[in-house]
N, C-alpha and C. Protein backbone atom coordinates (compact mmCIF):
# COMPACT_ATOMS: atom_id res chain seq x y z
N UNK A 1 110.24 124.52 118.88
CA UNK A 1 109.01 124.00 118.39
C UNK A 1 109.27 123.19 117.12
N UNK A 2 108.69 121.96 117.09
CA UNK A 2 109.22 121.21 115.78
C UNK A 2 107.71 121.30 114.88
N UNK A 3 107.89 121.52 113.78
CA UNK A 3 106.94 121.77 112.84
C UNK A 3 106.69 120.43 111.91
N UNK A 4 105.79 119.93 111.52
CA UNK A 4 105.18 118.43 111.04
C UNK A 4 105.08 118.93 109.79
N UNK A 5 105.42 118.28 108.64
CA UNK A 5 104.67 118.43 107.44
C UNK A 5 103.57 117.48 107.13
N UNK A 6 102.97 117.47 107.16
CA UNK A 6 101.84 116.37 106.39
C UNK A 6 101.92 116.11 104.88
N UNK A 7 102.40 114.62 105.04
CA UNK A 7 102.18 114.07 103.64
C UNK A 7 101.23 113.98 102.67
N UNK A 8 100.77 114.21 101.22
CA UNK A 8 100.45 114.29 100.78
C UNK A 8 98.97 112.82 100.51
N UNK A 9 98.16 113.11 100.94
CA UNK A 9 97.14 111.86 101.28
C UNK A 9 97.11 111.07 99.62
N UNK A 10 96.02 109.94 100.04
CA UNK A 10 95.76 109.63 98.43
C UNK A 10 94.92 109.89 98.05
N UNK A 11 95.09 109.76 96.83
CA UNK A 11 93.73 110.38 95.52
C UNK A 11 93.91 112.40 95.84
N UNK A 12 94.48 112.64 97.06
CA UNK A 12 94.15 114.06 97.19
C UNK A 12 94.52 115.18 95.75
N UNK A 13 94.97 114.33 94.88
CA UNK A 13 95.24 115.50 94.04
C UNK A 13 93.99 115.76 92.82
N UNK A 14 93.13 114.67 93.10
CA UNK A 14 91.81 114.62 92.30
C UNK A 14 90.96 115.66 92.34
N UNK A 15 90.18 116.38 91.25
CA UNK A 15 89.44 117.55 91.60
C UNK A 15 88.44 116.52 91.41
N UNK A 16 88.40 115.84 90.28
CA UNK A 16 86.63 115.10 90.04
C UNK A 16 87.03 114.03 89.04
N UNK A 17 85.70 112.90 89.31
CA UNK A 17 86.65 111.93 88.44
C UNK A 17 85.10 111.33 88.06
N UNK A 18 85.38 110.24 86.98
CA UNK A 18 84.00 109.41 86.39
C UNK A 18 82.99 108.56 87.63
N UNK A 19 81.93 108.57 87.88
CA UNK A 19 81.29 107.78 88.97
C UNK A 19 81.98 106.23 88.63
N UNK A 20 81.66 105.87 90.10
CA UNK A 20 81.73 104.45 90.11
C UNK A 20 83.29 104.47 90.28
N UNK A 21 83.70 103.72 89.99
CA UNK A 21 85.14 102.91 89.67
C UNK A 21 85.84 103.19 87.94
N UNK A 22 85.44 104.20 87.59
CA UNK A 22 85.84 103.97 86.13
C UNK A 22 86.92 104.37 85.70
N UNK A 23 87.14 105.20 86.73
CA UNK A 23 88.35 106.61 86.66
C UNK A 23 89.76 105.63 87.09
N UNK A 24 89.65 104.33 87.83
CA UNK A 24 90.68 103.92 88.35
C UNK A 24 90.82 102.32 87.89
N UNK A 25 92.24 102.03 87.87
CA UNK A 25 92.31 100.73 87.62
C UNK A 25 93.63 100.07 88.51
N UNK A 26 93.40 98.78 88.91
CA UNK A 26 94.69 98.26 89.49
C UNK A 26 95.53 97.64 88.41
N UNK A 27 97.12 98.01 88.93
CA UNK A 27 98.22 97.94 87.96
C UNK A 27 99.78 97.81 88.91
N UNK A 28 100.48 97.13 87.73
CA UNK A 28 101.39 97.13 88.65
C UNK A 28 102.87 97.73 88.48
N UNK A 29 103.40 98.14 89.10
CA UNK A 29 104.30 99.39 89.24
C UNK A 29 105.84 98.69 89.30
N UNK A 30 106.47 98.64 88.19
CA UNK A 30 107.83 98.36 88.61
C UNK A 30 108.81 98.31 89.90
N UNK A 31 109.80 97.62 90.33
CA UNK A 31 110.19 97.56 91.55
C UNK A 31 111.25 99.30 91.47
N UNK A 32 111.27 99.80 92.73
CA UNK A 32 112.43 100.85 92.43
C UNK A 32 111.98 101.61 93.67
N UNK A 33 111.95 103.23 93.70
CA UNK A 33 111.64 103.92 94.26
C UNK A 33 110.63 103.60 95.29
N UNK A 34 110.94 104.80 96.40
CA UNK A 34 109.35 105.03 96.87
C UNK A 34 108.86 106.03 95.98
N UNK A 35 107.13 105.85 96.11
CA UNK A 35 106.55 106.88 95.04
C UNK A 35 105.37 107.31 95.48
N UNK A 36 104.73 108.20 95.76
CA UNK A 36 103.84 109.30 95.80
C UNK A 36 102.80 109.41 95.11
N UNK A 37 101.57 109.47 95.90
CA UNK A 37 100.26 109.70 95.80
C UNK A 37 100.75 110.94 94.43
N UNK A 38 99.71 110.95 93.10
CA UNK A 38 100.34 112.06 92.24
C UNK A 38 101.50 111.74 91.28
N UNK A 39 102.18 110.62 91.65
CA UNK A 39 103.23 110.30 90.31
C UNK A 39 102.88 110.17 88.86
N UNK A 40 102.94 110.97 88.39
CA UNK A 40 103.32 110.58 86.91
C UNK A 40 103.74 108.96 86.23
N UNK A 41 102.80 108.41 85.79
CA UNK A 41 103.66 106.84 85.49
C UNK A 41 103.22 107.11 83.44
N UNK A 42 104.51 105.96 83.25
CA UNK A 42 104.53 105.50 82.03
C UNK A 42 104.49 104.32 81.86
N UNK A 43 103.96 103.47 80.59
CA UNK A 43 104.06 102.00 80.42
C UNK A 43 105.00 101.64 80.26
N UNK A 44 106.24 100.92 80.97
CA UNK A 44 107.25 100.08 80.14
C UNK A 44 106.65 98.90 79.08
N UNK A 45 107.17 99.35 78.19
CA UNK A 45 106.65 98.69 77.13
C UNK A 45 106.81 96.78 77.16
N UNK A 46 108.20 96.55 77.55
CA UNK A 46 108.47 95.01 77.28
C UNK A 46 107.79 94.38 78.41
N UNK A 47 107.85 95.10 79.80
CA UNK A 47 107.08 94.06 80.78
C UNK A 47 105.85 94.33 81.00
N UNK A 48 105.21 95.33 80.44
CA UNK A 48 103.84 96.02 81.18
C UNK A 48 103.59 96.47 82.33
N UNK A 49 104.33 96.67 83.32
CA UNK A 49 104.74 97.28 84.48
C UNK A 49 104.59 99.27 84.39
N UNK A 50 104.29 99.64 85.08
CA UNK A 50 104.21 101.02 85.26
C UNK A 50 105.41 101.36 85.80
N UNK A 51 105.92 102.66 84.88
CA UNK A 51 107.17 103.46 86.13
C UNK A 51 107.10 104.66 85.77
N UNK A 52 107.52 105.75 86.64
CA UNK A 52 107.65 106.93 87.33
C UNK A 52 107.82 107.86 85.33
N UNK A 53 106.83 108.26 85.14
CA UNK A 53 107.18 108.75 83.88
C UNK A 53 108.71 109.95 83.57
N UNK A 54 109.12 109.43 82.16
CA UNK A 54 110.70 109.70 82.49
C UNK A 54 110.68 110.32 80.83
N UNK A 55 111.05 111.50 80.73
CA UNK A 55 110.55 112.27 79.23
C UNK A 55 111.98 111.48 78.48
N UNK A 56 113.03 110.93 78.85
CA UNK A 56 114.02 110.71 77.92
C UNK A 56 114.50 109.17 77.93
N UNK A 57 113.54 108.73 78.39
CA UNK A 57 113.32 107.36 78.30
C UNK A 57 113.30 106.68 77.15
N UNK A 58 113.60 105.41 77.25
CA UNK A 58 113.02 104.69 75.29
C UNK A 58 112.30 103.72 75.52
N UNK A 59 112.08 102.97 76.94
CA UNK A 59 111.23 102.11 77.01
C UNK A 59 109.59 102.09 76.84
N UNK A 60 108.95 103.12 76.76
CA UNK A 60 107.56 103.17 77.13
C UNK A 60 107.18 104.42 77.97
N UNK A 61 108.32 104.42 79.18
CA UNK A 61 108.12 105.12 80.24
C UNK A 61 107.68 107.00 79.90
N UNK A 62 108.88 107.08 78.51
CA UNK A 62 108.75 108.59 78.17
C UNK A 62 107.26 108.90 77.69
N UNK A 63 105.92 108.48 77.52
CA UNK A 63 104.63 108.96 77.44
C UNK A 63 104.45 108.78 79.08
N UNK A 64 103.17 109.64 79.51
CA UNK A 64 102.62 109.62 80.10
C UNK A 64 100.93 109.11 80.21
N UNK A 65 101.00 108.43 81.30
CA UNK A 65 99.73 107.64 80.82
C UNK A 65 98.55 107.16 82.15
N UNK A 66 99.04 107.45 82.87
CA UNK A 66 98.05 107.61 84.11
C UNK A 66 98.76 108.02 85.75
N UNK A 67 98.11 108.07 86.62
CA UNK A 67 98.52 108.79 87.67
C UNK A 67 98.56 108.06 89.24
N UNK A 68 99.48 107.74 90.14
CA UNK A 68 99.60 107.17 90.85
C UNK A 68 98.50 107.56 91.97
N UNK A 69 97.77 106.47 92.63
CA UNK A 69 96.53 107.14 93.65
C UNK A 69 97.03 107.41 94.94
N UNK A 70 97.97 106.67 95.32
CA UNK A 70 98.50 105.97 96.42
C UNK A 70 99.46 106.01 96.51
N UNK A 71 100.50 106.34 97.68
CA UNK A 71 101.81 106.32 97.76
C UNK A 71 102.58 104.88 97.72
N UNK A 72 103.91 104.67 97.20
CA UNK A 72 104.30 103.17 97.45
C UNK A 72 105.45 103.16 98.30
N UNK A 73 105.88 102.55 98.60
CA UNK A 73 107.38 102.28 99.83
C UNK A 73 108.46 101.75 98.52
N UNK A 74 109.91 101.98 99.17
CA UNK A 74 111.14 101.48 98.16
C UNK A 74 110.45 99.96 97.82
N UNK A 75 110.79 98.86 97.16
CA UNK A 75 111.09 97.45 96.69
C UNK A 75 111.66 97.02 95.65
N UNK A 76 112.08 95.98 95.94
CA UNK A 76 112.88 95.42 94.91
C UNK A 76 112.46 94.13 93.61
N UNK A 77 110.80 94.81 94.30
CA UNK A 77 109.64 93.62 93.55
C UNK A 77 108.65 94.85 93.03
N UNK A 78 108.11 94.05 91.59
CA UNK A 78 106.61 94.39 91.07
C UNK A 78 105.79 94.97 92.42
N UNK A 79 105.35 96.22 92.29
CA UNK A 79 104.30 96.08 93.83
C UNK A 79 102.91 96.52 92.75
N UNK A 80 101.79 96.21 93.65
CA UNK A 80 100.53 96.27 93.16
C UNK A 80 99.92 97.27 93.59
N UNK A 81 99.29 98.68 92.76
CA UNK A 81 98.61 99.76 93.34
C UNK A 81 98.02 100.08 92.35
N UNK A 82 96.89 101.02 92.71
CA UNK A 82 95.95 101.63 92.03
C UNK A 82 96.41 102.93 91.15
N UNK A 83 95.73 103.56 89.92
CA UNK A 83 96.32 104.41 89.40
C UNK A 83 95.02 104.88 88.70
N UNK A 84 94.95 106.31 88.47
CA UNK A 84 94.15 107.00 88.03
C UNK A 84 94.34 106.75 86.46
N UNK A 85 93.21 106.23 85.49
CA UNK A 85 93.89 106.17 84.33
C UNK A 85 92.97 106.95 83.01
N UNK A 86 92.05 107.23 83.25
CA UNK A 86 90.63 107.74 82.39
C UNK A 86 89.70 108.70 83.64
N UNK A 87 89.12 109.95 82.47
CA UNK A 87 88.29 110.55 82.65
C UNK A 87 88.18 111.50 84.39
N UNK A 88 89.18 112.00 84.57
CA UNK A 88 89.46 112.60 86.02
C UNK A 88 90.12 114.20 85.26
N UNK A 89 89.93 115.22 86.52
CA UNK A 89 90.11 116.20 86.29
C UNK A 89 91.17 116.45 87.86
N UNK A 90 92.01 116.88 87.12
CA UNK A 90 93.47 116.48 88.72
C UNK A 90 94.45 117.95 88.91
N UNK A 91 94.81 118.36 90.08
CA UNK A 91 95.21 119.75 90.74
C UNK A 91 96.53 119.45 90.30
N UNK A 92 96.84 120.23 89.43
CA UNK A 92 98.59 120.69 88.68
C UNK A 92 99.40 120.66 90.34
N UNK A 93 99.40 121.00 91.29
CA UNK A 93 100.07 121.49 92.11
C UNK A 93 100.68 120.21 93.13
N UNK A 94 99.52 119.30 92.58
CA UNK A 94 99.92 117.78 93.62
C UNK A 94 100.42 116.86 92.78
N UNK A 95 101.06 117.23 91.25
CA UNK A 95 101.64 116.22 90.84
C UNK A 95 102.83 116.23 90.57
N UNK A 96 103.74 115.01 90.68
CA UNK A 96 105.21 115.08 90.18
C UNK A 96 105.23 114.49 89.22
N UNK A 97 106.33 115.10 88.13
CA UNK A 97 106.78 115.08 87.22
C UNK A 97 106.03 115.28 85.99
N UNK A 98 105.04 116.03 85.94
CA UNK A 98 104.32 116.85 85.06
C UNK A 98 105.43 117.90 84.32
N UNK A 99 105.19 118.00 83.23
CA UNK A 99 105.51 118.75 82.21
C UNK A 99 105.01 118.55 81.10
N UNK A 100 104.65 119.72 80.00
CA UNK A 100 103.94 119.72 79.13
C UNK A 100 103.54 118.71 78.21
N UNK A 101 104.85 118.30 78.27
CA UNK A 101 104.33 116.71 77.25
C UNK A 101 103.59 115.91 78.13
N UNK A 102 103.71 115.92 78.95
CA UNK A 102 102.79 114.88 79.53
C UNK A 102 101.39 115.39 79.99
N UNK A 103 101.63 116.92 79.85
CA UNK A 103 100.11 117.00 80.23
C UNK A 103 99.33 116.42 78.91
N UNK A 104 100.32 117.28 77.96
CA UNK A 104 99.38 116.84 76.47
C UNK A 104 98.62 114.85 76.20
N UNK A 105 99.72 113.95 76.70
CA UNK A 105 99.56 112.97 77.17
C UNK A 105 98.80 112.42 77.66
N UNK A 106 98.51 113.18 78.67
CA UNK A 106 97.57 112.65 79.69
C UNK A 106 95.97 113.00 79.45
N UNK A 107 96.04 113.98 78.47
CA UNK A 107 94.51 114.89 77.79
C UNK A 107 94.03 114.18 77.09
N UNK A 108 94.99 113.12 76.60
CA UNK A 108 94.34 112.09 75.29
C UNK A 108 93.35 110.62 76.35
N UNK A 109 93.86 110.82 77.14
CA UNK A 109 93.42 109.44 78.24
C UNK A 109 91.98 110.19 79.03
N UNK A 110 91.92 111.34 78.77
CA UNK A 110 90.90 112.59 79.63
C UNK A 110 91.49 112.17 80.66
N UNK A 111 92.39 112.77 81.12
CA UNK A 111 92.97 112.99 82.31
C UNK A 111 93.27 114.58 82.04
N UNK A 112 92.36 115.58 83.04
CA UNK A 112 92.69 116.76 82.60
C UNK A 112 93.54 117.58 84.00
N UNK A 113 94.60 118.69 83.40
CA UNK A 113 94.92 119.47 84.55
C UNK A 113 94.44 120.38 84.61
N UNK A 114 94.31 120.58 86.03
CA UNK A 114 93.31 122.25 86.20
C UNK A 114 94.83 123.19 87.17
């Protein structure tokens, strides 16, 4: 019997977020990885590009600063996706690369973990 995992949908890690559109903004995500509905992103500071928040970073990346909605595929280009960035309340259990500093991080943006 082969057993399926189901991938992690988008936005699914949201408990509740601001009406309307407020909670989300489009942004664009450095080329690199594939990445996951739930990522952790940081600002690179010199290009303004979002990447995979990285605590020992020096570019920007080591804060945390909003939350990926949507999964992305590998590239070797800027790709364009949505990201949770203000006023949402989001399930500890669906996110990667959370750790304390970044929750603290992310509390200043009201991005809260439950």
């Amino acid at each position: 019997m082969t057993i399926k995992k189901e991938p992690i949908h988008a936005g699914e890690f949201l408990l509740s977020e601001g009406a309307g559109n407020i909670s989300r903004e489009t942004i664009n995500v450095a080329a690199g990885a594939a990445l996951y509905s739930g990522q952790i992103l940081g600002l690179v500071t010199a290009s303004g590009d979002f990447a995979p928040y990285d605590p020992v970073a020096e570019d920007g990346s080591e804060t945390a600063v909003a939350i990926l909605y949507g999964s992305l595929g590998e590239s070797d280009i800027v790709r364009r996706a949505r990201a949770v960035v203000r006023l949402a309340e989001v399930s500890e259990a669906h996110l990667t690369g959370l750790d304390p500093d970044a929750e603290q991080s992310l509390a200043t943006h009201f991005l809260i973990v439950r």
